[in-house]
Protein backbone atom coordinates (compact mmCIF):
# COMPACT_ATOMS: atom_id res chain seq x y z
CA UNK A 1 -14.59 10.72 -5.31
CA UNK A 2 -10.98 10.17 -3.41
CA UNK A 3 -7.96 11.07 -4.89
CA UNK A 4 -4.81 9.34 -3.79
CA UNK A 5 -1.77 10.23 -4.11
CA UNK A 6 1.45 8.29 -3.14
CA UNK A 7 5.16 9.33 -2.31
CA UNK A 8 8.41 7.86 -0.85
CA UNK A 9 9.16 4.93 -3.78
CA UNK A 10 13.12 5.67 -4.91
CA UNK A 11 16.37 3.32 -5.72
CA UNK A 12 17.59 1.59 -2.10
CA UNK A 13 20.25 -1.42 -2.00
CA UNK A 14 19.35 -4.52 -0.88
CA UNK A 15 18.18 -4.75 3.12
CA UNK A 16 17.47 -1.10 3.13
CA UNK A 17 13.93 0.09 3.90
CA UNK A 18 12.02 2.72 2.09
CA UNK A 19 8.89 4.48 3.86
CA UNK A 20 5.81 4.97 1.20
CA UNK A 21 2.90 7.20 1.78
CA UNK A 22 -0.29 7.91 0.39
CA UNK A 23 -2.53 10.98 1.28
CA UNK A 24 -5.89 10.44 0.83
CA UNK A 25 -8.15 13.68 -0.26
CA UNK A 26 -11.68 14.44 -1.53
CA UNK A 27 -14.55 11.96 -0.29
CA UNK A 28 -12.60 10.69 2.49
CA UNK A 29 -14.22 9.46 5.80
CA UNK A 30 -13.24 6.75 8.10
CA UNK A 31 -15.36 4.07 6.05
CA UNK A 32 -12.30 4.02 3.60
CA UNK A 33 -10.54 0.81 3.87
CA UNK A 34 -6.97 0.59 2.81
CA UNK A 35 -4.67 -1.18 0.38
CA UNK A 36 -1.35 -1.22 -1.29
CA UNK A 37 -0.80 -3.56 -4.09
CA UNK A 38 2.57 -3.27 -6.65
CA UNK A 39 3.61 -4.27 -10.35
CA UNK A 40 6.35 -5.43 -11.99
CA UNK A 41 7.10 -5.09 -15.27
CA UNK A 42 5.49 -8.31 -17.36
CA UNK A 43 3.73 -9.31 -14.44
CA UNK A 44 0.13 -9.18 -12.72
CA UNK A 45 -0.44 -6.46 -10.09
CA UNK A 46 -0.31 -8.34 -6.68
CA UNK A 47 -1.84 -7.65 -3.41
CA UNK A 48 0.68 -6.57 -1.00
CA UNK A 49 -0.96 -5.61 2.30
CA UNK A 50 -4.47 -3.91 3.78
CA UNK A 51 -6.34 -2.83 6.31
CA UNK A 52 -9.70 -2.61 7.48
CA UNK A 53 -11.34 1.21 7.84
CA UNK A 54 -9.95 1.71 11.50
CA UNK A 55 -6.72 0.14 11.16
CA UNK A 56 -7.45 -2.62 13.52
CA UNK A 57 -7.32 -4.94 11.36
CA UNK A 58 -4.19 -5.77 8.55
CA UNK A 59 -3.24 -8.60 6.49
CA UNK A 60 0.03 -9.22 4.46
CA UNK A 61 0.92 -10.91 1.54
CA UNK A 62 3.43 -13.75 2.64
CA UNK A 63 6.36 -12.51 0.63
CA UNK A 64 6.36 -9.19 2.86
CA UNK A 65 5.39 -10.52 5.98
CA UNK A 66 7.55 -9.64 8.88
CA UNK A 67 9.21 -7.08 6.77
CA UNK A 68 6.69 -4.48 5.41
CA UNK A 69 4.46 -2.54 8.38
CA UNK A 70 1.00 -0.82 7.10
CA UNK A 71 -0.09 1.81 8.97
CA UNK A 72 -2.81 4.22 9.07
CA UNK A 73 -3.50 8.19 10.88
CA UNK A 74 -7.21 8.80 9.97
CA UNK A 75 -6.63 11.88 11.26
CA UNK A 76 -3.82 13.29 8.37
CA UNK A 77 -5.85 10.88 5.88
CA UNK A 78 -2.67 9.08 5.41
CA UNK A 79 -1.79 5.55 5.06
CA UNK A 80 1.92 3.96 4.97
CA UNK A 81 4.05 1.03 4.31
CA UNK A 82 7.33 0.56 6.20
CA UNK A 83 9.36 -1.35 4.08
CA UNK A 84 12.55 -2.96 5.39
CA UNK A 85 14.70 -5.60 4.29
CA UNK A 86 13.90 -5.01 1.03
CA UNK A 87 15.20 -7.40 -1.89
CA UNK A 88 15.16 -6.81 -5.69
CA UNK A 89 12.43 -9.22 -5.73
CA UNK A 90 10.25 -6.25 -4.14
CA UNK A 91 11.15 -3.91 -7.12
CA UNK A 92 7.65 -2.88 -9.04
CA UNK A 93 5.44 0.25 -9.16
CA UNK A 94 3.57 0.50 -5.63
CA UNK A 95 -0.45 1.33 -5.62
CA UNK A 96 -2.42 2.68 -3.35
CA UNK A 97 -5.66 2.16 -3.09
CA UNK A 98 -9.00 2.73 -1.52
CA UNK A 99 -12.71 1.44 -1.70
CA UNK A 100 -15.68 2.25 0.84
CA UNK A 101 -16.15 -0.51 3.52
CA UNK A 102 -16.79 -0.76 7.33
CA UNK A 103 -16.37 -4.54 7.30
CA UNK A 104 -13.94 -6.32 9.45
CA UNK A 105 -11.95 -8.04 7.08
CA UNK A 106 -8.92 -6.88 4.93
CA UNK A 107 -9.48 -6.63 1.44
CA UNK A 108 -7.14 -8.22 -0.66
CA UNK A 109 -8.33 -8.70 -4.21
CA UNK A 110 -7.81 -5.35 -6.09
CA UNK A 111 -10.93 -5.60 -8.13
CA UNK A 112 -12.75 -4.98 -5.06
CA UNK A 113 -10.82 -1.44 -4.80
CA UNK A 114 -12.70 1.31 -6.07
CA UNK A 115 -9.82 4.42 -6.23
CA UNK A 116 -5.97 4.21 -7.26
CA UNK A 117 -3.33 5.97 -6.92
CA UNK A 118 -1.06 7.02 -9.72
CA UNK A 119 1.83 4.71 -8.18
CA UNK A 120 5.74 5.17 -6.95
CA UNK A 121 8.64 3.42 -8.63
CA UNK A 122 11.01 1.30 -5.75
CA UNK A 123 14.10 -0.51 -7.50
CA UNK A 124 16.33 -2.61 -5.05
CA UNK A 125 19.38 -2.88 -6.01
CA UNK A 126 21.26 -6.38 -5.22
């Protein structure tokens, strides 16, 4: 089992960044690849970006590309988005989330990911 737990979400005005975490604990090993997905209210939870078990490896939804950074220290178990130039479009509950693979690829579709995190509110503010 891996329990994740995520931090950082709050209320930032528009073009202002917010830095989101998620500590990783129980099961964890460097076989864990990486995702963060969010929700909106009404709305389908939506990939937002991932990375393969080393970090070599992201991809990035096109809405956040160029603007949102995923990074990983296997080391502190701990994965995290930069988020900058936010917009209120970006406001949902954040996910993190975890599944065992040492492929090569990113995985984006979250019914792939096997472990979730209880999620972090971010409200953008126009």
């Amino acid at each position: 089992q891996v329990q994740l737990v995520e931090s950082g979400g709050g209320l930032v005005q528009a073009g202002g960044s917010l830095l989101l975490s998620c500590a990783a604990s129980g099961r964890t090993t460097d076989n864990l690849a990486m995702g963060w997905f969010r929700q909106a209210p009404g709305k389908e939870r939506e990939f937002v970006a991932a990375t393969i078990w080393s970090g070599g490896v992201t991809s990035y939804a096109d809405s956040v590309k160029g603007r949102f950074t995923f990074s990983r220290d296997n080391a502190k178990n701990t994965v995290y988005l930069q988020m900058n130039g936010l917009k209120p479009e970006d406001t949902s509950v954040y996910y993190c989330a975890a599944r065992y693979s040492v492929g090569y690829y990113p995985t984006t579709t979250k019914d792939l990911y096997r472990y979730w995190g209880q999620g972090t509110q971010v409200t953008v503010s126009s």
